[in-house]
N, C-alpha and C. Protein backbone atom coordinates (compact mmCIF):
# COMPACT_ATOMS: atom_id res chain seq x y z
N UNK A 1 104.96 116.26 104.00
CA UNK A 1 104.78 115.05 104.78
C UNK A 1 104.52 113.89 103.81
N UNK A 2 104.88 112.62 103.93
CA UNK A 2 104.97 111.69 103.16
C UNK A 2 103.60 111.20 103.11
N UNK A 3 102.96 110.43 102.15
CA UNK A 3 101.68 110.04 102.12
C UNK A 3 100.89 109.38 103.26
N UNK A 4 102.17 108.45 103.12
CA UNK A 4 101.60 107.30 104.02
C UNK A 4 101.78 108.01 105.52
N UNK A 5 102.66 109.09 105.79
CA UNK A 5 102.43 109.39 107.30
C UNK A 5 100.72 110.14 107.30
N UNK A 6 100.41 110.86 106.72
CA UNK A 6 99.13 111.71 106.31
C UNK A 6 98.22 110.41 106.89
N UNK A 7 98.14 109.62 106.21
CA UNK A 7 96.97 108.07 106.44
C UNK A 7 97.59 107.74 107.61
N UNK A 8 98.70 107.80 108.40
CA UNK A 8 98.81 106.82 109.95
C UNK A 8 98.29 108.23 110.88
N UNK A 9 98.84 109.65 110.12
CA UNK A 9 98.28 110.34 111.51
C UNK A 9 96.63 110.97 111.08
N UNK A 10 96.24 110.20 110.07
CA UNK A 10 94.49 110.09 110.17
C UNK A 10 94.17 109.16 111.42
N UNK A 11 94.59 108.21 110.96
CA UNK A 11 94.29 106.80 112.23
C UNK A 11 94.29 107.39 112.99
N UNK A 12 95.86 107.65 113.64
CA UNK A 12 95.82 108.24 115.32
C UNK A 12 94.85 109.31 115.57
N UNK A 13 94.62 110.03 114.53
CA UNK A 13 94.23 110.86 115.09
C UNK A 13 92.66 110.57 115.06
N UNK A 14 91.85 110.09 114.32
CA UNK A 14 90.48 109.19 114.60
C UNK A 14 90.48 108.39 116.20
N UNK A 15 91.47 107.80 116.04
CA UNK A 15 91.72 106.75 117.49
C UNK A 15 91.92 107.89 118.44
N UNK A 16 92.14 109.19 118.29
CA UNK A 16 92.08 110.01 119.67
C UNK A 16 90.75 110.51 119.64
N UNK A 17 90.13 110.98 118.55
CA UNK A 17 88.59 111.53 118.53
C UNK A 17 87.52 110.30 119.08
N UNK A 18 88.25 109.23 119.15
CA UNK A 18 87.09 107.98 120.09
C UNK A 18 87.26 107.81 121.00
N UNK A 19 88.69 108.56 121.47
CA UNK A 19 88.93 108.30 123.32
C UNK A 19 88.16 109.25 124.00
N UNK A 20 87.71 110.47 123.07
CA UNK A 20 87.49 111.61 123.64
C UNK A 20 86.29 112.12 123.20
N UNK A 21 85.33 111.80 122.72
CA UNK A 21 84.22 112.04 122.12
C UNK A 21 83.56 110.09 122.29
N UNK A 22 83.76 109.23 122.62
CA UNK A 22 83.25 107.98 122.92
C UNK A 22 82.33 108.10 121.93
N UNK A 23 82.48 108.04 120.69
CA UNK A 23 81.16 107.24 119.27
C UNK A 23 80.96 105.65 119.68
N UNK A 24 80.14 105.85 119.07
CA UNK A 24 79.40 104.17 119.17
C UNK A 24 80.17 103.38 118.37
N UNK A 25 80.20 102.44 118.26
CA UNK A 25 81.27 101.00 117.68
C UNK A 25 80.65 101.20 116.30
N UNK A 26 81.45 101.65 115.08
CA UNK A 26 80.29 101.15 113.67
C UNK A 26 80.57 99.24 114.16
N UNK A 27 79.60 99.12 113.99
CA UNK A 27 78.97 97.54 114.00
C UNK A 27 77.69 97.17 112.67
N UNK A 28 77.87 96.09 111.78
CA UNK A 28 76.80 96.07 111.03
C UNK A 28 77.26 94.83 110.14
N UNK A 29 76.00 94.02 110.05
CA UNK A 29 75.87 92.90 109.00
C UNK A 29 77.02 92.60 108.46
N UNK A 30 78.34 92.11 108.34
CA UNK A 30 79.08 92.01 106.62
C UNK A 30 80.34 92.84 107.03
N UNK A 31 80.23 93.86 108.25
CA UNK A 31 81.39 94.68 108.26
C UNK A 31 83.10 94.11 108.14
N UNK A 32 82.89 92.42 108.68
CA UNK A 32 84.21 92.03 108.91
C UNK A 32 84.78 91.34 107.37
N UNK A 33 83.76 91.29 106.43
CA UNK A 33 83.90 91.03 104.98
C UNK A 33 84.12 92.55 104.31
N UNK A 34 83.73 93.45 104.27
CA UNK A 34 83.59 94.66 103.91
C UNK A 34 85.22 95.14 104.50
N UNK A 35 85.54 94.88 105.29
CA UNK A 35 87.19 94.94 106.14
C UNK A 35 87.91 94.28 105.48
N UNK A 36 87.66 92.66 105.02
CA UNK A 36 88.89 91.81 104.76
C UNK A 36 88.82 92.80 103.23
N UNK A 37 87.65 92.57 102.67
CA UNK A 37 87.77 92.76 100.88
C UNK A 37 88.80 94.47 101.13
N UNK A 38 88.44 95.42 101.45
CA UNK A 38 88.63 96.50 101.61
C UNK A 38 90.68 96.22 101.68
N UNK A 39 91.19 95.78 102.73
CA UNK A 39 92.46 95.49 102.84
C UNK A 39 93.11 94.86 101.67
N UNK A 40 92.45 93.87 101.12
CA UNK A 40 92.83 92.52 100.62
C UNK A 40 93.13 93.54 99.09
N UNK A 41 92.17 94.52 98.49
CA UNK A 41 92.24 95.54 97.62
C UNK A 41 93.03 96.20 97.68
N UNK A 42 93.08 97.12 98.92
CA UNK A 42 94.19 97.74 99.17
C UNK A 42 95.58 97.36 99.12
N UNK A 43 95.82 96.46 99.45
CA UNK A 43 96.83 95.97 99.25
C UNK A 43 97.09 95.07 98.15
N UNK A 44 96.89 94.38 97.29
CA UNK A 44 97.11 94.60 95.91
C UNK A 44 97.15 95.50 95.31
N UNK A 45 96.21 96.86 95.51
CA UNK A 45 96.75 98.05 94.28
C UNK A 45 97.83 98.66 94.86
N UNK A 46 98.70 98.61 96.11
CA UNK A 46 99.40 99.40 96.54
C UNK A 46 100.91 98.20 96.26
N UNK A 47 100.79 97.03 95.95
CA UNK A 47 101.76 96.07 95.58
C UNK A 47 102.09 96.01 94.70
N UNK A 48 101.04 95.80 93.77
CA UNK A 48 101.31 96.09 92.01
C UNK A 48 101.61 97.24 91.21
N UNK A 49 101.32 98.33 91.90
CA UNK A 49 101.78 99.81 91.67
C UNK A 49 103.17 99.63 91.55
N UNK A 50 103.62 99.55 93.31
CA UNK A 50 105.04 99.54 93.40
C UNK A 50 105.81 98.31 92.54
N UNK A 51 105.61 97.18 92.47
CA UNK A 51 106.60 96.66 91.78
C UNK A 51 105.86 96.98 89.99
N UNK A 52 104.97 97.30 89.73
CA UNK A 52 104.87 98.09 88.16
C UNK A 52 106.16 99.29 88.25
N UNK A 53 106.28 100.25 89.48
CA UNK A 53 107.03 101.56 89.28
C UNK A 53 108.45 100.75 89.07
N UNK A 54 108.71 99.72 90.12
CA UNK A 54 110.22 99.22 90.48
C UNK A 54 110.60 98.48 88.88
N UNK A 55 109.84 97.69 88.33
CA UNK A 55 110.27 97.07 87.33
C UNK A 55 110.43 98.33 85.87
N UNK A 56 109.47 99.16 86.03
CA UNK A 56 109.90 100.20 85.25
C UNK A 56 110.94 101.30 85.32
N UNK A 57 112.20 101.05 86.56
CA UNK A 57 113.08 101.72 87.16
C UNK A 57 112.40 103.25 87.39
N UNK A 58 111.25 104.09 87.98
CA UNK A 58 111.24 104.71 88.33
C UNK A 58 110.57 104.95 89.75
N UNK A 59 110.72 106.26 90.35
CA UNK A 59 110.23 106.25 91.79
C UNK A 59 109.19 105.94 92.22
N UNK A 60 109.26 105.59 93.25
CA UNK A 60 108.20 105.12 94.17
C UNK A 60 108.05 106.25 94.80
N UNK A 61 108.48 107.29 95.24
CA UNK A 61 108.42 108.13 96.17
C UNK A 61 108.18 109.58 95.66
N UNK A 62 106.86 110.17 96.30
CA UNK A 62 106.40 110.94 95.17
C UNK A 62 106.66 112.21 95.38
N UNK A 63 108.25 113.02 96.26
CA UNK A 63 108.53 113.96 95.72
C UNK A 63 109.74 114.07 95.04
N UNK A 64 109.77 112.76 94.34
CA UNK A 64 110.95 112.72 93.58
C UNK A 64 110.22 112.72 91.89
N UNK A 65 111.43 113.18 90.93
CA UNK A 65 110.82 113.36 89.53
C UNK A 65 110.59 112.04 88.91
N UNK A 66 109.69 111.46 88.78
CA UNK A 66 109.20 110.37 87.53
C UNK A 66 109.92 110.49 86.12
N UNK A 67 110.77 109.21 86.29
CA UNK A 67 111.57 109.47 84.56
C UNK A 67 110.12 108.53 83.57
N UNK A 68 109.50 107.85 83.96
CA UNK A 68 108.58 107.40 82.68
C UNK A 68 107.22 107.25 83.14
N UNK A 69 106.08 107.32 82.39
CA UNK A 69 105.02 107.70 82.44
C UNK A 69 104.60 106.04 82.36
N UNK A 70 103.59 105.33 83.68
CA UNK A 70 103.00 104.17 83.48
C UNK A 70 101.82 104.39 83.39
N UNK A 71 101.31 103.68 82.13
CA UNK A 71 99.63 103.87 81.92
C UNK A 71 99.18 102.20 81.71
N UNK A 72 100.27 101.25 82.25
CA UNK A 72 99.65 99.77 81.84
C UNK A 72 99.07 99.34 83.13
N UNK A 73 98.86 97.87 83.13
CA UNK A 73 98.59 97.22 84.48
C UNK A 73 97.80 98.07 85.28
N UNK A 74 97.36 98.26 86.81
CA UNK A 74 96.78 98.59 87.68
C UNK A 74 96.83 100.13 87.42
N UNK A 75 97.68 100.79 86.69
CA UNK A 75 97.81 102.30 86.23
C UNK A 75 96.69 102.78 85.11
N UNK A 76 95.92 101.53 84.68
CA UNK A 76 94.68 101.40 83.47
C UNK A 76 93.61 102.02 84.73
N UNK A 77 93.51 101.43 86.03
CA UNK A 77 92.25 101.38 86.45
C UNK A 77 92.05 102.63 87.06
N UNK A 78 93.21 103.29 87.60
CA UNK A 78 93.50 104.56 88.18
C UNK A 78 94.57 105.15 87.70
N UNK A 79 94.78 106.82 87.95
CA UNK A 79 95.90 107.54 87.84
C UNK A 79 96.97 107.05 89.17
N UNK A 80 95.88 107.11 90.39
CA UNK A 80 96.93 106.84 91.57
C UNK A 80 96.35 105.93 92.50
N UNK A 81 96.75 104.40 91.81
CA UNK A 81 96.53 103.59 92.45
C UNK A 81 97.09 103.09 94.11
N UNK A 82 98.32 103.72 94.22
CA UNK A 82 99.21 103.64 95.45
C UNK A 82 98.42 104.40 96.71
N UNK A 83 97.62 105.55 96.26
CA UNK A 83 96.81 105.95 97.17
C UNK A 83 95.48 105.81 97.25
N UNK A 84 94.87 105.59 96.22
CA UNK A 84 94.00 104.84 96.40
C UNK A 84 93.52 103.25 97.25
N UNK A 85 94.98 102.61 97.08
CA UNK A 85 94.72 101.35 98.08
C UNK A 85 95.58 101.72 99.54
N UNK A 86 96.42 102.92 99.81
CA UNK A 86 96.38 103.68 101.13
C UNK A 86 94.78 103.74 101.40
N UNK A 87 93.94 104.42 100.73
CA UNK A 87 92.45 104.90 101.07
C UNK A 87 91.98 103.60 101.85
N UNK A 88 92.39 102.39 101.29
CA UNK A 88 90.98 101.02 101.17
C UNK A 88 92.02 100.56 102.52
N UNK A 89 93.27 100.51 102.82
CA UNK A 89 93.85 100.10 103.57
C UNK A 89 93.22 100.78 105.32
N UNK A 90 93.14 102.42 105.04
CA UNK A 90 92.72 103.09 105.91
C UNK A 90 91.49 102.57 106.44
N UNK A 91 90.69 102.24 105.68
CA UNK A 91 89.57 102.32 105.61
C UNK A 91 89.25 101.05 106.35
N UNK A 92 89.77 100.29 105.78
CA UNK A 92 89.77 98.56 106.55
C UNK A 92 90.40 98.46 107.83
N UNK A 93 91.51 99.65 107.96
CA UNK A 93 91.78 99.39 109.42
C UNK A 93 90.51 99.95 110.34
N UNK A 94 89.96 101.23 109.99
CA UNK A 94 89.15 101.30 110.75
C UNK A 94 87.92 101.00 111.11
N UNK A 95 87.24 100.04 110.40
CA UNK A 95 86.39 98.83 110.17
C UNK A 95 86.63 98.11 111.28
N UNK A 96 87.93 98.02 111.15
CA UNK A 96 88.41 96.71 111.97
C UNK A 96 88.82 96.97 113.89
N UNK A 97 88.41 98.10 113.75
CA UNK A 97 88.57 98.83 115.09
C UNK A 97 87.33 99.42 115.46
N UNK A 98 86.35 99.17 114.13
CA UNK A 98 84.99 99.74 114.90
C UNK A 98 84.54 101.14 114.77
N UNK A 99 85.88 102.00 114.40
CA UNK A 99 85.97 103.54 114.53
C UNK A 99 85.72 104.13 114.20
N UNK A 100 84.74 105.33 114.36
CA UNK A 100 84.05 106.09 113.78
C UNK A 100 85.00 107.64 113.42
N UNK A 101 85.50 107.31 114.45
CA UNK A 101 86.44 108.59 114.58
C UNK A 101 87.90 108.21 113.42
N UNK A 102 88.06 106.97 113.33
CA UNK A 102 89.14 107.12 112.24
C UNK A 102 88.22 107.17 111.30
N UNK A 103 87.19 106.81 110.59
CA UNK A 103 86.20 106.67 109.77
C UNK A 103 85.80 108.65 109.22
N UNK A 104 85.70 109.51 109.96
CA UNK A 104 85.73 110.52 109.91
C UNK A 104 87.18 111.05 109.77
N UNK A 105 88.05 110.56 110.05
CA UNK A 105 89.56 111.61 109.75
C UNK A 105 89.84 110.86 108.81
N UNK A 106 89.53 109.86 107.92
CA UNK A 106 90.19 109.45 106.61
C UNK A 106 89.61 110.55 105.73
N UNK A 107 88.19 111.38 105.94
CA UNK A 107 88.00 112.73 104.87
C UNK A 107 88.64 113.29 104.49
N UNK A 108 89.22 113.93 105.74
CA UNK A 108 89.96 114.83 105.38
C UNK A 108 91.62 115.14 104.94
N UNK A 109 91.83 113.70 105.34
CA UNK A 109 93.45 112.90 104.82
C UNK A 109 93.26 112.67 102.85
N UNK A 110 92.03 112.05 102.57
CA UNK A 110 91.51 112.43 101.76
C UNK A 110 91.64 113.46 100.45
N UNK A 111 91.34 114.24 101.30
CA UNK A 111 90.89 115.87 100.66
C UNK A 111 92.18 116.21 100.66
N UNK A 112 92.99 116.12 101.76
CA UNK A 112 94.29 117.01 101.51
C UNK A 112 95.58 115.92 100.63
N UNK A 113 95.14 114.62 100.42
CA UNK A 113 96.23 113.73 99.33
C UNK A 113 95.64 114.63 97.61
N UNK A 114 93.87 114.31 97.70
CA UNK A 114 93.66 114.64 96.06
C UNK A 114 93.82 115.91 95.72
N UNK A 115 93.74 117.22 96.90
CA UNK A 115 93.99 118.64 96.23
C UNK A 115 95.52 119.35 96.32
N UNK A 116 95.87 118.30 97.20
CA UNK A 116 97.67 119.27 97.19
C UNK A 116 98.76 118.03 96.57
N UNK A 117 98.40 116.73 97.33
CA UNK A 117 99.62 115.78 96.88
C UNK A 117 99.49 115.39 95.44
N UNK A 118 98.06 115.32 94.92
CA UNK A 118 97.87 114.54 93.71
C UNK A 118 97.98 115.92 92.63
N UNK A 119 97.28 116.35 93.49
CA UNK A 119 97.54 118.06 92.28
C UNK A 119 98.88 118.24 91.87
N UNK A 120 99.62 118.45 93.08
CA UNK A 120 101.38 118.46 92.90
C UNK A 120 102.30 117.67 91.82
N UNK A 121 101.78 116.25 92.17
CA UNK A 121 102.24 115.39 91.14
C UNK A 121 101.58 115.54 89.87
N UNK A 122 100.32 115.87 89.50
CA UNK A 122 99.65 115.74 88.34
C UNK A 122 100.37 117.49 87.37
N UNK A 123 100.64 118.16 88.05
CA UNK A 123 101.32 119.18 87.42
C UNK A 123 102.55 118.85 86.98
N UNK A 124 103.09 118.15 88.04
CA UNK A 124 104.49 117.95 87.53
C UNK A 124 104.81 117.00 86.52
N UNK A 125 103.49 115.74 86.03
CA UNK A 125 103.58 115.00 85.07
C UNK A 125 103.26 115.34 83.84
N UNK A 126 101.87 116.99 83.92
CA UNK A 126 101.34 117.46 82.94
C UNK A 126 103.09 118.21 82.01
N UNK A 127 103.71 118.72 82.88
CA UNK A 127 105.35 119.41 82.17
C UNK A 127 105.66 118.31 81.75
N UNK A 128 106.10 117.40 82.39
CA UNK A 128 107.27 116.83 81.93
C UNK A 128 106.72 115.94 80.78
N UNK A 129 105.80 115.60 80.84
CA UNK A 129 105.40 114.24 79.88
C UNK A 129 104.02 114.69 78.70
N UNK A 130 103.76 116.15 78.96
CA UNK A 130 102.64 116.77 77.69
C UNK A 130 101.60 116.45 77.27
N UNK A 131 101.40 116.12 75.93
CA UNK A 131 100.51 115.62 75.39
C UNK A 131 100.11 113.52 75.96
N UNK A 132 101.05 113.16 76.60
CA UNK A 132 101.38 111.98 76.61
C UNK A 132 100.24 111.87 78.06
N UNK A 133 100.70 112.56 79.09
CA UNK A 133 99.70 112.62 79.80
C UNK A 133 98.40 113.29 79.69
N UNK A 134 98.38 113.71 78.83
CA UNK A 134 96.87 114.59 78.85
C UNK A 134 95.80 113.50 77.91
N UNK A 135 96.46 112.40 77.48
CA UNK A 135 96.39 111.99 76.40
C UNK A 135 95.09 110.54 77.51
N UNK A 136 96.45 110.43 78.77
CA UNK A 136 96.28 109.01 79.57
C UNK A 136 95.50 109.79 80.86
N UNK A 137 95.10 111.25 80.95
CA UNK A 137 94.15 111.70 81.44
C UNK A 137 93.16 111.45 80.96
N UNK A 138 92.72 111.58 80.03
CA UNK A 138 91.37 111.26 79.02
C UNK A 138 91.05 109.94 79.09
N UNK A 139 92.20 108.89 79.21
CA UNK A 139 91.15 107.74 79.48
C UNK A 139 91.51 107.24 80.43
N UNK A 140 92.17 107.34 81.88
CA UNK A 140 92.05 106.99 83.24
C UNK A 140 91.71 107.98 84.32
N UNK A 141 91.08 107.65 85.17
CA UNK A 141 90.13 108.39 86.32
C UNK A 141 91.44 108.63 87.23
N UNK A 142 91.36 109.45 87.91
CA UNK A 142 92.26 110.08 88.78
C UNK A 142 92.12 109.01 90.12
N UNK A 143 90.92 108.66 90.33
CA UNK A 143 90.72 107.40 91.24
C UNK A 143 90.10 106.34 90.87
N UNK A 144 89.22 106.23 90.76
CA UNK A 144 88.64 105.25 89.94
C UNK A 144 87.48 105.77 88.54
């Protein structure tokens, strides 16, 4: 399943755990600043990723093979910045809806991008690219 469907059927599926379990509204001080910054992040690391991948002619799409290894720009601050600002994007939508229940299914959307999708890709970069990545493991965080 593609990343980004994983993060829309977190949403829906949070947005059904509030039709049906009725949680209380998260409501609190700052939340609608904590929302904009959260998006406003997200979406820059998920912009600059992609046109860093596009200007470096390789994929955007991550079950395809990576012909070159980016460790500059927004690729300094994270290994996988593209999902990481999926995370902040998720996260701000459901801020912005109040939802506790999407707020709880971004965990586990979560859990299953960093141990199967990121694992997947991080094997397949450890072959192809060696010492080069093990190298840009050592000094960038897998998320932050």
């Amino acid at each position: 399943m593609p990343p980004p469907a994983l993060y829309l059927g977190g949403l829906l599926m949070g947005y059904g755990l509030d039709r049906a379990i009725h949680f209380p509204a998260v409501q609190f001080p700052g939340d609608f600043w904590l929302m904009l910054a959260l998006a406003i992040i997200g979406a820059l690391l998920v912009l600059s990723a992609v046109i860093q991948l596009r200007m470096a002619r390789t994929t955007v799409m991550p079950h395809r093979a990576a012909s070159s290894l980016l460790t500059t720009g927004v690729f300094t601050l994270s290994r996988n910045p593209i999902y990481l600002g999926f995370t902040c994007l998720a996260a701000a939508m459901a801020l912005s809806q109040h939802s506790v229940g999407m707020l709880l299914m971004l965990l586990p959307v979560v859990w299953v991008i960093h141990t199967h999708v990121i694992a997947a890709e991080e094997a397949f970069h450890a072959e192809k690219f060696g010492s080069e990545w093990h190298d840009y493991c050592r000094k960038t965080r897998r998320w932050l």
